[in-house]
Protein backbone atom coordinates (compact mmCIF):
# COMPACT_ATOMS: atom_id res chain seq x y z
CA UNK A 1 81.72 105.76 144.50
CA UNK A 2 84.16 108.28 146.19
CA UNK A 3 87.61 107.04 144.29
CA UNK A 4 85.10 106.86 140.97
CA UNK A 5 84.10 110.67 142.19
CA UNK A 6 88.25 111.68 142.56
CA UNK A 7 89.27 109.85 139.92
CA UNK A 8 86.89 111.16 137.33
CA UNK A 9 88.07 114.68 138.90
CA UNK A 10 91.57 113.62 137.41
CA UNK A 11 89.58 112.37 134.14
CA UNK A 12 90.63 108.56 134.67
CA UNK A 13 88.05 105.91 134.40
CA UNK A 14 87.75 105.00 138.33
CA UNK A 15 89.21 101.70 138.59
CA UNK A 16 92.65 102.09 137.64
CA UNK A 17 94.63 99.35 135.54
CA UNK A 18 92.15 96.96 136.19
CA UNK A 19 89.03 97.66 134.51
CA UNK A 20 85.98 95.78 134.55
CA UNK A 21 83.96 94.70 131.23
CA UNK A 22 81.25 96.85 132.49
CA UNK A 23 83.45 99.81 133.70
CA UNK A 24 82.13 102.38 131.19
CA UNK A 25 78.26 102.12 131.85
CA UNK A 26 79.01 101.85 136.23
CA UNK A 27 81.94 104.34 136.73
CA UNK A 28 82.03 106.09 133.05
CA UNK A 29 84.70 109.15 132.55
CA UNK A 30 83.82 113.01 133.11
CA UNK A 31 84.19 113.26 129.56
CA UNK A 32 81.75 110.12 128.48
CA UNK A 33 79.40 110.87 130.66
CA UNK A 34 79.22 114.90 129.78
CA UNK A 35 79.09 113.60 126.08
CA UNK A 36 76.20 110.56 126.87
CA UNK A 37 74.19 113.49 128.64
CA UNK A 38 74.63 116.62 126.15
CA UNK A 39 72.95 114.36 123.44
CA UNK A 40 70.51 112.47 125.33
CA UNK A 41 68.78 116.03 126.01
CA UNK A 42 69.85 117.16 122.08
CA UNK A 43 68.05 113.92 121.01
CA UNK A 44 64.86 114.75 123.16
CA UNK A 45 64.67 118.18 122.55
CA UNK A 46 64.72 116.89 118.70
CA UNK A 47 62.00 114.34 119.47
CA UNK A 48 60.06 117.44 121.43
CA UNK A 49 59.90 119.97 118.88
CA UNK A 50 59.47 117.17 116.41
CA UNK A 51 56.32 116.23 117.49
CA UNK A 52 55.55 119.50 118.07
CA UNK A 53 55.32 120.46 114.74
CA UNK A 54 53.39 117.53 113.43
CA UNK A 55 56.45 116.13 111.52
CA UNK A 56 55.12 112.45 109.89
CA UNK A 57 58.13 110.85 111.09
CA UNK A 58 59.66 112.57 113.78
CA UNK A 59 62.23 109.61 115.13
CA UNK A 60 64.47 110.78 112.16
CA UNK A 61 65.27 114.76 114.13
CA UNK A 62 66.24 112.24 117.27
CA UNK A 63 68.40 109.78 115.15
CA UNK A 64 70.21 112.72 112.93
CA UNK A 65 71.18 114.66 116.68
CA UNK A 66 73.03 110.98 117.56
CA UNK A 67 74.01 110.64 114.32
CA UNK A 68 75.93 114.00 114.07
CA UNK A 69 77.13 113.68 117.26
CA UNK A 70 81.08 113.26 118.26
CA UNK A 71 83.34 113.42 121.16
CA UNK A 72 84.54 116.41 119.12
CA UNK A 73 83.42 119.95 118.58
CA UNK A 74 84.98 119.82 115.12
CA UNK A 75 84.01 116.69 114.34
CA UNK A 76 80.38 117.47 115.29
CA UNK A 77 80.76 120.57 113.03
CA UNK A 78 82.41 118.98 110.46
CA UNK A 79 80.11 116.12 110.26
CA UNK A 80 76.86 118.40 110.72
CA UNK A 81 78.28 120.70 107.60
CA UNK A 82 79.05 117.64 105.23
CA UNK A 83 75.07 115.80 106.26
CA UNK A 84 73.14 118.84 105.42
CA UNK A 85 75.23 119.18 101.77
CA UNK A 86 74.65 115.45 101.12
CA UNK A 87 71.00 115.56 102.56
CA UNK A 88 70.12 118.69 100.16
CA UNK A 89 71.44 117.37 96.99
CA UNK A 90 70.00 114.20 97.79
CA UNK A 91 66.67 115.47 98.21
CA UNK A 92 66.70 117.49 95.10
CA UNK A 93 68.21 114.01 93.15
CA UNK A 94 65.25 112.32 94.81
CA UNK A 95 62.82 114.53 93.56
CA UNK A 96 64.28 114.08 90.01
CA UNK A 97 64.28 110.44 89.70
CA UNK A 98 61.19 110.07 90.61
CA UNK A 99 59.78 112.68 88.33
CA UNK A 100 61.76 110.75 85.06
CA UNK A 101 60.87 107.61 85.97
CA UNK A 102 57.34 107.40 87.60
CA UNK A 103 55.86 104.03 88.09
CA UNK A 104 58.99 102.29 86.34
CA UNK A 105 60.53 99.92 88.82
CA UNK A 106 62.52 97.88 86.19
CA UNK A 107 64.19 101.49 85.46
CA UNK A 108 64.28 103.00 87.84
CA UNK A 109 65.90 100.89 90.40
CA UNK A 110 68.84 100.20 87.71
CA UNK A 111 69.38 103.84 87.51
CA UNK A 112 69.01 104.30 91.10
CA UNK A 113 71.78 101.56 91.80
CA UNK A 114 73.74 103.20 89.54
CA UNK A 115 73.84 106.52 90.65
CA UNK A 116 74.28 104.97 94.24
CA UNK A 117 77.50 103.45 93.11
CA UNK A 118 78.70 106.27 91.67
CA UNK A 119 78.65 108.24 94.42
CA UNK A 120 80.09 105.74 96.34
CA UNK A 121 82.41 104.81 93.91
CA UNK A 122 83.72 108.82 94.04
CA UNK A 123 83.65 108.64 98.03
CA UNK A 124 86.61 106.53 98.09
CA UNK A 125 88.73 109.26 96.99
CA UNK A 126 87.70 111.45 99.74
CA UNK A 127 88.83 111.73 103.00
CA UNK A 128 86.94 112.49 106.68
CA UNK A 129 83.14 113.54 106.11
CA UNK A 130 83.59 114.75 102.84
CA UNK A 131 83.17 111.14 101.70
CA UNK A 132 80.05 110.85 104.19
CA UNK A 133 78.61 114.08 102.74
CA UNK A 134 78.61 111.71 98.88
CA UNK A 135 77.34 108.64 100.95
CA UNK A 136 74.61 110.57 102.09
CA UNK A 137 73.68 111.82 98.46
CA UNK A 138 72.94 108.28 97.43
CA UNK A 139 71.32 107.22 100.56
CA UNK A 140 69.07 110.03 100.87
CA UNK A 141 67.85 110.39 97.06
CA UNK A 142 67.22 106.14 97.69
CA UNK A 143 65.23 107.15 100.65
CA UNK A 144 62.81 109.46 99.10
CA UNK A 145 62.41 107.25 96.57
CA UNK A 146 61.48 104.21 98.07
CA UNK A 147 59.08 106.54 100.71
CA UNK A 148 57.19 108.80 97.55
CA UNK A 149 57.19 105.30 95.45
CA UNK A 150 53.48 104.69 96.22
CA UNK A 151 52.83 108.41 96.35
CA UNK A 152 54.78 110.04 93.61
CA UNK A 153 52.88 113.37 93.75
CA UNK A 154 54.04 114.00 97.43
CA UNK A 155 57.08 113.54 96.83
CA UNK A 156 58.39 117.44 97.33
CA UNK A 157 56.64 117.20 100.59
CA UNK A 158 58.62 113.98 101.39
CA UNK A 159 61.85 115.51 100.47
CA UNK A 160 60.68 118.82 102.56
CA UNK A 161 59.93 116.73 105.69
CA UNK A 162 63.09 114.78 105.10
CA UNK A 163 65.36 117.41 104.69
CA UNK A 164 63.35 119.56 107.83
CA UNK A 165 63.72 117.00 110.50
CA UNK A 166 66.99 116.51 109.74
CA UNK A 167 68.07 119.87 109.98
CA UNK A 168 66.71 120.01 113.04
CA UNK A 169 68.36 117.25 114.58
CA UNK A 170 71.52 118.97 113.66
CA UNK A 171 70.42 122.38 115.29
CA UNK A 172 69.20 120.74 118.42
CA UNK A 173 73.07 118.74 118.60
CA UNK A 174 74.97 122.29 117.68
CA UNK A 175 72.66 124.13 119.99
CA UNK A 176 73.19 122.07 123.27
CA UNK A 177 77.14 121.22 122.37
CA UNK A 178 77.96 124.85 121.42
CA UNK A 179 76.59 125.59 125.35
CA UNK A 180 79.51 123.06 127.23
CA UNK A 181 82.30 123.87 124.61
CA UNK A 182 83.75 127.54 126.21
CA UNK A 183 87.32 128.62 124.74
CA UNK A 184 87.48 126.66 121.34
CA UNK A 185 90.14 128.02 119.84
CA UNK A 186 92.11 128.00 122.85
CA UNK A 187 91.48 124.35 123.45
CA UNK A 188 91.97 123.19 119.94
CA UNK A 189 95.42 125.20 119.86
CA UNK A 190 96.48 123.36 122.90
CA UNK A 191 95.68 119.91 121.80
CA UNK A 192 97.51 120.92 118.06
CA UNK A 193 100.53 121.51 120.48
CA UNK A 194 100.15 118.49 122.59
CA UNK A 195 99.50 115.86 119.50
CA UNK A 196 102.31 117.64 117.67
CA UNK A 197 104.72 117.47 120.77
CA UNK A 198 104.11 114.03 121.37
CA UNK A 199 104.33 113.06 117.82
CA UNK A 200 108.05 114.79 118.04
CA UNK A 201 109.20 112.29 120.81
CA UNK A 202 108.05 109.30 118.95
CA UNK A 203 109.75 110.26 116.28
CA UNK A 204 113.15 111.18 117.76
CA UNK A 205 112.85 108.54 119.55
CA UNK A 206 112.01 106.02 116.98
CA UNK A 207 115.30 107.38 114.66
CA UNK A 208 117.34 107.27 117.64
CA UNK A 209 117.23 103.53 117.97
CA UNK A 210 116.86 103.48 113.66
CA UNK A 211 120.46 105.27 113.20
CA UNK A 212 121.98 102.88 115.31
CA UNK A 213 120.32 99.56 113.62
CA UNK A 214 118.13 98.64 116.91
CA UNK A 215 115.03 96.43 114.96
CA UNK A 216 112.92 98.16 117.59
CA UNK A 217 113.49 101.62 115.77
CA UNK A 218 112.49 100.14 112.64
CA UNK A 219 109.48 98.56 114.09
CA UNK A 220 108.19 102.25 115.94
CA UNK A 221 108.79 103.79 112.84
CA UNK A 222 106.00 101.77 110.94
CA UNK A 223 103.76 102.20 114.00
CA UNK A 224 104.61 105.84 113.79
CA UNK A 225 103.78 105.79 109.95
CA UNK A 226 100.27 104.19 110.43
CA UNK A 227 99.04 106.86 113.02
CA UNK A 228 100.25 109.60 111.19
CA UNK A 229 97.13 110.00 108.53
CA UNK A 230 94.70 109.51 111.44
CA UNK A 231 96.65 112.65 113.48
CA UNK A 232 96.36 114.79 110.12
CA UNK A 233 92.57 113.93 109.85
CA UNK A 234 92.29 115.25 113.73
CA UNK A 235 94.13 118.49 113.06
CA UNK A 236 91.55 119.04 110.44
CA UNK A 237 88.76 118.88 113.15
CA UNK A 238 90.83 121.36 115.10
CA UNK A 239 91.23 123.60 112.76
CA UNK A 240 87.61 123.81 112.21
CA UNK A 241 87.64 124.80 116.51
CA UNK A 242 90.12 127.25 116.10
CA UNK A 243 87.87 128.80 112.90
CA UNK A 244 88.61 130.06 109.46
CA UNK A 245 91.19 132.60 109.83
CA UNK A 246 94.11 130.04 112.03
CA UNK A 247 96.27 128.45 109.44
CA UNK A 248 97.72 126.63 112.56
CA UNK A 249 95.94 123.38 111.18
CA UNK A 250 98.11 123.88 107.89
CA UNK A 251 100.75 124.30 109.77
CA UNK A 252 100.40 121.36 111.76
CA UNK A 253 99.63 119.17 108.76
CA UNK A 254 103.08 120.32 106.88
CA UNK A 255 104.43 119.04 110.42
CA UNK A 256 103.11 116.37 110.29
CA UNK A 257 104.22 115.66 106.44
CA UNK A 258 107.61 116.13 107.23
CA UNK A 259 108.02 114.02 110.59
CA UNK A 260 106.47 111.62 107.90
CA UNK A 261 109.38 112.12 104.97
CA UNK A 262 111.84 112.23 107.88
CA UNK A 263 111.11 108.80 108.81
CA UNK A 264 111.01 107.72 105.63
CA UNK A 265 114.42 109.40 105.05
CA UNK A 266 115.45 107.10 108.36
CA UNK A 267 114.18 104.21 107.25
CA UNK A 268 115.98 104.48 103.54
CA UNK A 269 119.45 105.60 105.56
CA UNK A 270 119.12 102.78 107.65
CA UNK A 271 118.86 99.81 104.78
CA UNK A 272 121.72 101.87 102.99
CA UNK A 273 123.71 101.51 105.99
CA UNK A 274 123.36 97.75 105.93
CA UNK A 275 123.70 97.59 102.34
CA UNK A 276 127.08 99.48 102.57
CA UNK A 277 128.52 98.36 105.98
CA UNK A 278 131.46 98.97 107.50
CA UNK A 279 130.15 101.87 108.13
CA UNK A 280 133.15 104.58 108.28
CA UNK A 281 134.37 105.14 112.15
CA UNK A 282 134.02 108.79 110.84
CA UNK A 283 130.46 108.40 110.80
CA UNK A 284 129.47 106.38 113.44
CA UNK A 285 130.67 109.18 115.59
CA UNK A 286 128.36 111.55 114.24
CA UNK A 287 125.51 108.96 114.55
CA UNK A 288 126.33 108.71 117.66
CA UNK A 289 126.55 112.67 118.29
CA UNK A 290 122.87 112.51 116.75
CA UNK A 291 122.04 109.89 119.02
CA UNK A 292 122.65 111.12 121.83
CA UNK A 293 120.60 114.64 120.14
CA UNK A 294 117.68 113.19 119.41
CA UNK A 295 117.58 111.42 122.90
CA UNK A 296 117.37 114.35 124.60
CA UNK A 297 114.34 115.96 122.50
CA UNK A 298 111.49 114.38 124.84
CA UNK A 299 112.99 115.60 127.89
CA UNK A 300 113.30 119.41 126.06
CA UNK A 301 109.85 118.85 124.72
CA UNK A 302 108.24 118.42 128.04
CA UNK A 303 110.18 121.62 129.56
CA UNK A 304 107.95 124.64 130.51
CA UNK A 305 108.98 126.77 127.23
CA UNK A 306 108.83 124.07 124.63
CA UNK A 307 108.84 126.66 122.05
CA UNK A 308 112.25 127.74 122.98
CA UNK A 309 113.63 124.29 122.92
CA UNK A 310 112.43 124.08 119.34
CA UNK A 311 114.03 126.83 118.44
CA UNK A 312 117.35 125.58 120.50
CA UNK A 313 116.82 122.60 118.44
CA UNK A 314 117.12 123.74 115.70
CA UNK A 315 119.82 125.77 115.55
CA UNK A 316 121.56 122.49 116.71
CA UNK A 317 120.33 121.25 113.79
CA UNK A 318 121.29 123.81 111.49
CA UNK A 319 125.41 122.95 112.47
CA UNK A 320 124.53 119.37 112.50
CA UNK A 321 123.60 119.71 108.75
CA UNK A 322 126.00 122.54 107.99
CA UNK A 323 128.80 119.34 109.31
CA UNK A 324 127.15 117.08 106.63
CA UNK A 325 126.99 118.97 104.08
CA UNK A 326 130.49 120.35 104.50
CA UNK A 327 131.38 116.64 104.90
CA UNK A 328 130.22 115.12 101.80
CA UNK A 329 131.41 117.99 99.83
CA UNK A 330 135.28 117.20 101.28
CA UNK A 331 134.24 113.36 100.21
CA UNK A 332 133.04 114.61 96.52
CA UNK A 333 135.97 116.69 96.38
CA UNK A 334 138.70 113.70 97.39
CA UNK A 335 137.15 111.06 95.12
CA UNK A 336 136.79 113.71 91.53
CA UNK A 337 141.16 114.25 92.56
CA UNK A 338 141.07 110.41 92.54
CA UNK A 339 139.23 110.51 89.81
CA UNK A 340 142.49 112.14 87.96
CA UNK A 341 145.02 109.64 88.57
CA UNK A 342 143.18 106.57 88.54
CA UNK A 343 141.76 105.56 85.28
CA UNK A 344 140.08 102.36 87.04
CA UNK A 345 137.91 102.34 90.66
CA UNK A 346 139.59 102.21 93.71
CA UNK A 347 138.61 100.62 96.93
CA UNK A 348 139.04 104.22 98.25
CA UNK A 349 137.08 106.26 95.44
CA UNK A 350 134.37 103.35 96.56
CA UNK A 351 134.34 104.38 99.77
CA UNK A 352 134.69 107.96 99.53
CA UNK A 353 131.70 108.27 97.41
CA UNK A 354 129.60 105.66 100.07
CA UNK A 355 130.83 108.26 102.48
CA UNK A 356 129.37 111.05 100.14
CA UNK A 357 126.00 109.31 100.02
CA UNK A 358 125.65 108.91 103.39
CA UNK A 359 126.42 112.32 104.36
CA UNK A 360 124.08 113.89 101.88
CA UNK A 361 121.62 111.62 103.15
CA UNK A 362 121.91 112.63 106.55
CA UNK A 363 121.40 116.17 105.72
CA UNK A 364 118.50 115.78 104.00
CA UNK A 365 116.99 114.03 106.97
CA UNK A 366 118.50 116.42 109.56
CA UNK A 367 116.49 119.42 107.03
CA UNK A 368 112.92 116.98 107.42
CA UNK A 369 113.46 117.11 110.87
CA UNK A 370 114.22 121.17 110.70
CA UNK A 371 111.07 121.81 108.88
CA UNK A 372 108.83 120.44 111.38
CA UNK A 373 110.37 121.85 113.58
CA UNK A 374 109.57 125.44 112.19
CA UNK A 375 106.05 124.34 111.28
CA UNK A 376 105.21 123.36 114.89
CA UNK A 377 106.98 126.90 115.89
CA UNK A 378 104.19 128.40 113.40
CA UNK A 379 101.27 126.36 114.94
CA UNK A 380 101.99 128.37 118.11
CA UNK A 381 103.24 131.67 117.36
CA UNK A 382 102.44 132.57 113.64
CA UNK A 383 104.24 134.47 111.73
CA UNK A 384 102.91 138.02 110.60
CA UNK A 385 100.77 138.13 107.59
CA UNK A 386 100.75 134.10 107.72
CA UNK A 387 98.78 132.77 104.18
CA UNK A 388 100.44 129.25 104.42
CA UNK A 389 97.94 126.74 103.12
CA UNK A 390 98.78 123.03 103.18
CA UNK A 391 96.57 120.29 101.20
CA UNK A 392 97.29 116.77 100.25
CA UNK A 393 95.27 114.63 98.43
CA UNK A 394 94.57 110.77 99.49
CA UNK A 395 96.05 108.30 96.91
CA UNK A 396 93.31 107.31 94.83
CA UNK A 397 92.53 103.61 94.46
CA UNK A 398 90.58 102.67 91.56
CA UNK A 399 89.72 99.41 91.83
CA UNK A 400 88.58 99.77 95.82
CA UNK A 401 86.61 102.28 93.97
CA UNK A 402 84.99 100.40 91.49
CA UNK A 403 84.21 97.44 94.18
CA UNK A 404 82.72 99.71 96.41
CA UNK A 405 80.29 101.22 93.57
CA UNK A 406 79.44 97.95 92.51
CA UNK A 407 78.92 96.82 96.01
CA UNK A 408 76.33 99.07 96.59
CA UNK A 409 74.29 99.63 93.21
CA UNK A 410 74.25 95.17 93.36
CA UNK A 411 73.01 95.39 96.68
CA UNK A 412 70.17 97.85 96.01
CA UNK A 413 69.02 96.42 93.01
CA UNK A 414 68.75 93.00 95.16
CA UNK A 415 66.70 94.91 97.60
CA UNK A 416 64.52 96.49 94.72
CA UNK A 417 64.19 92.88 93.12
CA UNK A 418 62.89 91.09 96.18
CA UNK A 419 60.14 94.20 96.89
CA UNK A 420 58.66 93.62 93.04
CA UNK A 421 58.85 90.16 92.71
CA UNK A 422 57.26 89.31 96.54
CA UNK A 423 55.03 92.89 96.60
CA UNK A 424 55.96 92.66 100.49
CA UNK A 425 53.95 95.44 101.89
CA UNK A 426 56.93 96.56 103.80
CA UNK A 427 59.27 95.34 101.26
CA UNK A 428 59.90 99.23 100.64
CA UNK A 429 61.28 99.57 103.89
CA UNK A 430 63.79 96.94 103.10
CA UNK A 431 64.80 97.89 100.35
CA UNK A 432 65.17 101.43 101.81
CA UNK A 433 67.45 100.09 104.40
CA UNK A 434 69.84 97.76 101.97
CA UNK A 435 71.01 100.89 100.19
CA UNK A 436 71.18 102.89 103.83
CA UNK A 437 73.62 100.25 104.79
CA UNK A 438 75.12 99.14 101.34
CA UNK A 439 76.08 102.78 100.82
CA UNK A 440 76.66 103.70 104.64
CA UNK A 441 79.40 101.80 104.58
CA UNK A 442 81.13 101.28 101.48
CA UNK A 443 83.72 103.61 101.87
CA UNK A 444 84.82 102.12 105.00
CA UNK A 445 87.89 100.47 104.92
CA UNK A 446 86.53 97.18 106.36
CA UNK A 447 83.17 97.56 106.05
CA UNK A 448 82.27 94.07 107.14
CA UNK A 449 83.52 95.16 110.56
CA UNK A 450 81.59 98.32 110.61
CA UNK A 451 78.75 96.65 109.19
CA UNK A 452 78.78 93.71 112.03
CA UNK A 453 78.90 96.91 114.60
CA UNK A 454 75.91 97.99 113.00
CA UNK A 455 73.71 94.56 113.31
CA UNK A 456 74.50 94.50 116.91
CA UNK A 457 73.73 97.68 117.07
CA UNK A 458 70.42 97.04 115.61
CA UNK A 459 70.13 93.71 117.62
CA UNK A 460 70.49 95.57 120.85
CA UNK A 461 68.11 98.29 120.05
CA UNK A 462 65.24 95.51 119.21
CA UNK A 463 65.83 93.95 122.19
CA UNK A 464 65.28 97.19 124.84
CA UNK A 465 63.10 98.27 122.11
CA UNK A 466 60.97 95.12 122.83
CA UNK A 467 60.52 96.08 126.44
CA UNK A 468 59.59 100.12 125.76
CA UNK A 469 56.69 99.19 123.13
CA UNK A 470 54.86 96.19 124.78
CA UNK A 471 55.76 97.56 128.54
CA UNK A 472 56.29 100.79 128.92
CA UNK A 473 54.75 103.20 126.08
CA UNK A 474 51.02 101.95 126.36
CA UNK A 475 50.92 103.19 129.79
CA UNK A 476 51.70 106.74 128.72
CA UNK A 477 49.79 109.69 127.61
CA UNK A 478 52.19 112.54 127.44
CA UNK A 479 55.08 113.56 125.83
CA UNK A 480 56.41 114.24 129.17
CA UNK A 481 56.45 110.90 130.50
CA UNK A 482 57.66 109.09 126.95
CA UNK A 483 61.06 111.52 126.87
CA UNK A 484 61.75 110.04 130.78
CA UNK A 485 61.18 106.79 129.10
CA UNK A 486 63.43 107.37 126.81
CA UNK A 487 66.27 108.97 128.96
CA UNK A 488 67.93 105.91 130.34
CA UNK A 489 68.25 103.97 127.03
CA UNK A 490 69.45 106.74 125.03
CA UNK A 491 72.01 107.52 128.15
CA UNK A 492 73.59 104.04 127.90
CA UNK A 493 73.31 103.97 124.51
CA UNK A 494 75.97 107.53 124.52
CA UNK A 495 78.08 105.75 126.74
């Protein structure tokens, strides 16, 4: 207990390299354990004020304050934002369909499956909680529904309820994480600079080792290429932190673009070297010059001033490119002379002009490189009257999206089929669940590995759950004594 007490201190997990399986739930991090706890007491103060106010089903204020919750403050805000847009228009779409098609199950489920796929069809062009905020359009409108089926002229007070304890599930989460979250901005402007640095030595790093044909360079590179759309979607959750007026997150995203095109540009100079090889002595000495450059840019990043070894860097940079630039025009310049005496190619117009290419080449990476550079400068010292905006759109795949739609509106018209051919008295709640799930994760990019997480989820949850309704609850009579029965589970269920 005292090294897990001074080693949480220093935000490490307590048992050093050598974790145990159970190492999160006995000696959990400061950070796990502050988030386990803030939501715990969200999710009860949810339940509390829940049943206060006579909601009919009051576990949904409790499941929306774990629901919206992330490790986060962005993410929490982001996600929070994005579930009470989806829950809305769902609730209003509810309300419709139900008042088109009353007491119509072979049209309305159809219909319903349809729209459900079409929303989650649309989803897969969207990135972060945008696409949740169209998930939870279909979902929602299924939900009220399937709940105001039996009782179509309740069904605004359905949709009410629905769309009330779910907003208070996300005031209850905002409340209590708004509380342990002092100096946002200044915390989300320090991790942009960290993730930004970091991403910097990587890179150098990486093209290092790529300029002079080490596999390993090629290798980081396409590691460095995967991670780079999941840093961009993290900068977005700063940005929220830092609030609407920092265009540090645009900024930080251009950044990020160009350390992207730069390694592209490293990868594409790299298979042109092999193509053209021998490679000219005359180059390989300024390869190695860059080298030796882009070496050094960890050790400058970690410096006290990093700022001023960006700018150091890139005025480097700037006579690096000026070099290649002035070097491919001497190249262009030698092989149009050659041009004038030799009707037919020359092995020395051939190489000239490879020499050309490669230079050029080279100074377009060298201005990639540049670019972030002055983007990360921006990030931490912005320039007066800054309006930069940066925005790129995900590459839209059609046929993911059509297989995702058709997923989900198959899947709830299954669910809508067994409730009218068996008239299972809970069959509603079955169906209501096959589109939460069908939909829930349809936009994932494996969803039968998010959708396995979920079942054991589930699994787990009927297990304890076993234990707190035969055991535990019947011996209660306040609401006092059911949220410390509830404490503990919910706990270990955060961590």
């Amino acid at each position: 207990m005292q090294a897990w007490l001074k080693q949480s201190a220093q935000k490490k997990t307590g048992f050093g390299n050598s974790t145990p399986p159970l190492a999160w739930l006995f000696a959990p991090s400061a950070t796990n354990l502050g988030f386990a706890l803030r939501t715990t007491c969200a999710a009860l103060l949810a339940l509390t004020l829940a049943l206060w106010m006579e909601m009919d089903s009051p576990q949904w204020a409790t499941m929306t304050t774990w629901i919206v919750a992330q490790n986060s403050r962005g993410q929490s805000l982001s996600k929070a934002r994005w579930r009470l847009i989806g829950t809305f228009i769902g609730a209003v779409c509810g309300i419709a369909y139900l008042a088109a098609f009353p007491q119509s199950p072979w049209l309305l489920f159809p219909l319903l499956a349809l729209g459900a796929g079409a929303c989650c069809a649309w989803a897969t062009f969207l990135r972060n909680f945008r696409s949740y905020a169209l998930v939870l359009v279909a979902f929602t409108c299924t939900i009220i529904v399937l709940s105001a089926a039996n009782q179509p002229h309740n069904v605004f007070m359905i949709a009410l309820s629905r769309t009330t304890y779910i907003t208070l599930g996300i005031l209850c989460e905002n409340g209590l994480a708004m509380l342990f979250a002092p100096k946002l901005d200044v915390v989300a402007k320090e991790e942009i600079r960290t993730r930004l640095q970091d991403t910097f030595c990587r890179a150098s790093l990486s093209m290092a080792d790529l300029l002079t044909g080490a596999q390993d360079g090629l290798m980081r590179s396409r590691a460095l290429f995967g991670s780079i759309p999941s840093l961009a979607d993290q900068t977005e959750f700063s940005t929220i932190e830092m609030g609407p007026h920092s265009h540090a997150g645009d900024h930080a995203r251009a950044a990020l673009a160009a350390i992207s095109t730069f390694l592209a540009r490293g990868v594409s100079l790299h298979q042109h070297m092999l193509a053209a090889a021998p490679v000219p002595e005359s180059f390989k000495q300024q390869l190695h010059t860059l080298r030796t450059l882009l070496s050094q840019v960890p050790a400058q990043f970690n410096s006290p001033d990093p700022l001023q070894a960006a700018h150091n860097l890139r005025q480097t940079l700037l006579r690096c490119r000026t070099d290649s630039l002035q070097h491919a025009t001497d190249y262009l310049t030698q092989f149009e002379k050659l041009r004038v005496y030799e009707p037919a190619p020359t092995p020395l117009m051939q190489e000239l002009l490879e020499c050309r290419i490669l230079q050029a080449a080279l100074a377009k990476l060298l201005l990639e490189f540049d670019r972030a550079l002055a983007h990360f400068i921006a990030t931490q010292t912005p320039p007066a009257k800054d309006h930069f905006r940066f925005d790129r759109q995900p590459e839209k795949d059609y046929t993911l999206a059509f297989y995702n739609g058709l997923r989900s509106a198959v899947a709830i018209c299954l669910g809508g089929l067994l409730w009218e051919i068996t008239a299972w008295p809970e069959g509603s709640t079955v169906a209501m669940f096959v589109a939460v799930t069908s939909t829930r994760f349809s936009s994932f990019e494996n969803p039968v590995v998010a959708s396995g997480g979920f079942l054991r989820g589930a699994v787990w949850a009927a297990f304890v759950s076993f234990f707190l309704v035969f055991l535990v609850l019947p011996q209660q009579a306040s609401v006092e004594t059911l949220l410390a029965s509830l404490f503990l589970p919910m706990l270990v269920g955060g961590l």
